[in-house]
N, C-alpha and C. Protein backbone atom coordinates (compact mmCIF):
# COMPACT_ATOMS: atom_id res chain seq x y z
N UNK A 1 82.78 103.92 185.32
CA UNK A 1 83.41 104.68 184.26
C UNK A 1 82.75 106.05 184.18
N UNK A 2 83.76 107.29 183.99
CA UNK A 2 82.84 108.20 183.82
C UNK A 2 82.05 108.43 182.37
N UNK A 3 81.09 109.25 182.33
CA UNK A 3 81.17 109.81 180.95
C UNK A 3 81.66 109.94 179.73
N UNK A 4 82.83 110.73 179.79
CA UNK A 4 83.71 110.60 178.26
C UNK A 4 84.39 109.52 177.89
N UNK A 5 84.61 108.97 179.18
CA UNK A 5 85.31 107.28 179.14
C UNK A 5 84.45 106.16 178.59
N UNK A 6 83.30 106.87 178.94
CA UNK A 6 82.33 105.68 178.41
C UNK A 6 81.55 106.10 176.89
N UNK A 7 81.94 107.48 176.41
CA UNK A 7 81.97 107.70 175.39
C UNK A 7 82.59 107.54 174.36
N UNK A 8 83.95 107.51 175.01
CA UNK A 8 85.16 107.24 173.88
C UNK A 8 85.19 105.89 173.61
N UNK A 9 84.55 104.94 174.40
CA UNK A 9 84.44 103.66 174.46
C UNK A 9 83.54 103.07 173.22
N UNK A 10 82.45 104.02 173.68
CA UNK A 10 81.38 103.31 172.76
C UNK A 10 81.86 103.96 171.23
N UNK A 11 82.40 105.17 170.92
CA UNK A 11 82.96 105.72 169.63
C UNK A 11 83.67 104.08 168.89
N UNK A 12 84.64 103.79 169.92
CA UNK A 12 85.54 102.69 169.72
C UNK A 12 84.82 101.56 168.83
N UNK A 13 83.76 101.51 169.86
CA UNK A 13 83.00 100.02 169.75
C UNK A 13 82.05 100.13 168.55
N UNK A 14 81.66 101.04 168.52
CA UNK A 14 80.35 101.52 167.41
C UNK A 14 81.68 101.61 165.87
N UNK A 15 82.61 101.95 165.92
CA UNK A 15 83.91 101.71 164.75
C UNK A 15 84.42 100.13 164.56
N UNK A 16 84.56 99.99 165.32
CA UNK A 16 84.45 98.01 165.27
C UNK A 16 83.38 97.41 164.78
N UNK A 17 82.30 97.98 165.16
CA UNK A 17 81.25 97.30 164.65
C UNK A 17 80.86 97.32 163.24
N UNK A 18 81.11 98.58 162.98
CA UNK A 18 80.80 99.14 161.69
C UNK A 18 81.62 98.31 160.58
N UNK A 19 82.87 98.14 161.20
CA UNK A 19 84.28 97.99 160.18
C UNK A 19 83.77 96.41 159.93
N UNK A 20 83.41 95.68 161.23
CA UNK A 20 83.36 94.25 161.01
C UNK A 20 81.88 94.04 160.42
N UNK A 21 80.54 94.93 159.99
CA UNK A 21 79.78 94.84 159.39
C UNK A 21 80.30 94.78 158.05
N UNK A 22 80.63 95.76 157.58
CA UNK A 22 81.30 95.76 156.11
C UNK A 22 82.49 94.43 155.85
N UNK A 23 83.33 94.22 156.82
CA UNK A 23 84.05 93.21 156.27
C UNK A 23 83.17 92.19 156.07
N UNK A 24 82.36 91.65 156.81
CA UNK A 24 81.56 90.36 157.27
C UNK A 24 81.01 90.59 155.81
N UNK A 25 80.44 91.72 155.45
CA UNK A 25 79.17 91.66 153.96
C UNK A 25 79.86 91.39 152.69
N UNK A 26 81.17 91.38 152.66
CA UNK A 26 82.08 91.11 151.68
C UNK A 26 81.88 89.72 150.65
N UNK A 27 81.91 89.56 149.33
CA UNK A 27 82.02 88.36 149.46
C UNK A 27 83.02 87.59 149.80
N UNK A 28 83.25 86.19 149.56
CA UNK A 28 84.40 85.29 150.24
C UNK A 28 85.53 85.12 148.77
N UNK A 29 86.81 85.63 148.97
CA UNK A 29 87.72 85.46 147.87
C UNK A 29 88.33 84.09 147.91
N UNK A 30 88.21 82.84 147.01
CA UNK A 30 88.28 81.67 147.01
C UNK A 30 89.89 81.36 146.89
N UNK A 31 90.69 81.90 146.18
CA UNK A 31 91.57 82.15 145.62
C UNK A 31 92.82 82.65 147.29
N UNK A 32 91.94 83.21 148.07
CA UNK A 32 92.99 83.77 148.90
C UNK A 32 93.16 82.51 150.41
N UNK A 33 91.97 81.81 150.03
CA UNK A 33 91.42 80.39 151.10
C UNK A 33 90.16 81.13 152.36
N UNK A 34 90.03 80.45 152.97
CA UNK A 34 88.67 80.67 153.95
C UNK A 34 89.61 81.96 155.18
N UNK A 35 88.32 82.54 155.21
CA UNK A 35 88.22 83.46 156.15
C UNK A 35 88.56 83.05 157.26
N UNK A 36 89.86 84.01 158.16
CA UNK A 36 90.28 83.26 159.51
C UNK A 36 89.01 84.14 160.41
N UNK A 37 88.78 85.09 160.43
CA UNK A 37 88.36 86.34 161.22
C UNK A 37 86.70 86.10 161.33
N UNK A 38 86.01 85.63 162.64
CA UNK A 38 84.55 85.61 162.46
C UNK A 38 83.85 87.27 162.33
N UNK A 39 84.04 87.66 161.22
CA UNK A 39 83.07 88.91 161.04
C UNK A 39 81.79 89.29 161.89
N UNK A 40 81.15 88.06 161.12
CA UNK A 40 79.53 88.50 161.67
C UNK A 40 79.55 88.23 163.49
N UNK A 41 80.40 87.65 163.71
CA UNK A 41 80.39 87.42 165.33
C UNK A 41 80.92 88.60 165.87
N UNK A 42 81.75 88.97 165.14
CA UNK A 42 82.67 90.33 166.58
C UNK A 42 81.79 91.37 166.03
N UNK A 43 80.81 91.31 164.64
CA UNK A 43 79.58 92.34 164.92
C UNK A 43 78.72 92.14 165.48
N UNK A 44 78.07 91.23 165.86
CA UNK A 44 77.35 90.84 167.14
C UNK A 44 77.56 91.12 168.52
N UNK A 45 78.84 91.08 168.59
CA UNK A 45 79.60 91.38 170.20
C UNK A 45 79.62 92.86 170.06
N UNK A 46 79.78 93.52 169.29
CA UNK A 46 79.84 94.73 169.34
C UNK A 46 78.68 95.66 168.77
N UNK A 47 77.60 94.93 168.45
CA UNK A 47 76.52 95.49 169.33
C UNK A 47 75.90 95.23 170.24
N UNK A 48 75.81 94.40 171.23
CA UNK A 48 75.85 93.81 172.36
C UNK A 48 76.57 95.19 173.20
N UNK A 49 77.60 94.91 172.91
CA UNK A 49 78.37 95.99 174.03
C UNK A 49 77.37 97.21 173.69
N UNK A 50 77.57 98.04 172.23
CA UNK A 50 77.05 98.90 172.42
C UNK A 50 75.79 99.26 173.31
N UNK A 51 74.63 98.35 172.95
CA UNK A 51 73.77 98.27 174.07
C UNK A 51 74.37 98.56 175.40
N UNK A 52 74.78 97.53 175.74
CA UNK A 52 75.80 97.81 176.88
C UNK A 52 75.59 99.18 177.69
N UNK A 53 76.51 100.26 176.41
CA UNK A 53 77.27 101.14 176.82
C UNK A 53 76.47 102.50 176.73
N UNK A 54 75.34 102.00 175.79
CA UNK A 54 74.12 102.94 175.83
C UNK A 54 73.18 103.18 177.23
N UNK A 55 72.71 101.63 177.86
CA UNK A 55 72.41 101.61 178.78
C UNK A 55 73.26 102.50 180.33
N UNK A 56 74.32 102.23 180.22
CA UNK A 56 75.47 102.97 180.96
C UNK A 56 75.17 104.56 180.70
N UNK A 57 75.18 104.95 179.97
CA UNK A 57 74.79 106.05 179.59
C UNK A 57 73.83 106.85 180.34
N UNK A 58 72.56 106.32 179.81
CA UNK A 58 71.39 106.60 180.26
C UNK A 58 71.69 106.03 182.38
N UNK A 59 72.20 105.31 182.78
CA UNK A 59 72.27 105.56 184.04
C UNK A 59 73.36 106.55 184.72
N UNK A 60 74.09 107.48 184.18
CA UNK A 60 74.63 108.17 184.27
C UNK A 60 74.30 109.66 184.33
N UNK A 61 73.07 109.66 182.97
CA UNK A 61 72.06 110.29 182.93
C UNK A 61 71.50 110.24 184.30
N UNK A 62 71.40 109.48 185.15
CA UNK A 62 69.99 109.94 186.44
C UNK A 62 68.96 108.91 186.04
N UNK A 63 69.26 108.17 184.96
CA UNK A 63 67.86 107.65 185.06
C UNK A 63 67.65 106.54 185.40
N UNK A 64 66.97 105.53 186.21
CA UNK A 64 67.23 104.33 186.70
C UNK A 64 66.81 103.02 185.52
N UNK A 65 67.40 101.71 185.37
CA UNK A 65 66.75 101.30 184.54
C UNK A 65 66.75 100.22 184.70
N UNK A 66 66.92 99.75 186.46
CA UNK A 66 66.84 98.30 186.97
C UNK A 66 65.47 97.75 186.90
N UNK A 67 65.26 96.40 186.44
CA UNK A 67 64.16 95.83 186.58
C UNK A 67 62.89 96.08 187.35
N UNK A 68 63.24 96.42 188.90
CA UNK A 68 63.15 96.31 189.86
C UNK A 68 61.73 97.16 190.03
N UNK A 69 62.64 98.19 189.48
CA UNK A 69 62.25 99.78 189.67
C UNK A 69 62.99 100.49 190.64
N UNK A 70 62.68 102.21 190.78
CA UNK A 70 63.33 102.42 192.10
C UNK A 70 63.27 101.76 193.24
N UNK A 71 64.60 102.56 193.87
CA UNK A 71 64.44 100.96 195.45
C UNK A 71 63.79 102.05 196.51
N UNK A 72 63.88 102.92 196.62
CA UNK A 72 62.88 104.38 197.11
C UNK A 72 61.51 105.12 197.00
């Protein structure tokens, strides 16, 4: 992915996350029945990705960040 692709991505993902933080912190309305939507999970996944997409980043940047180390 290039750059802005992987920027517009993480914009995306970092807005998901956010949205499903706040829903997740809500309390539970008894009256309307149980929550279908796992909140706190698709905010988990979506910081996960973000990581992800941060890491991506920074190797895009030039900078290496395999275990390994350089292979050179």
């Amino acid at each position: 992915m290039s750059t802005p692709a992987t920027l517009i991505t993480l914009a995306l993902v970092l807005g998901l996350t956010v949205f499903s933080g706040w829903r997740g912190s809500r309390p539970p309305d008894l009256m309307k029945g149980p929550r279908m939507v796992p909140w706190p999970s698709l905010m988990l996944l979506g910081i996960v990705a973000c990581i992800f997409l941060i890491v991506h980043l920074v190797n895009l940047a030039g900078f290496d960040t395999s275990a390994a180390g350089p292979r050179f």
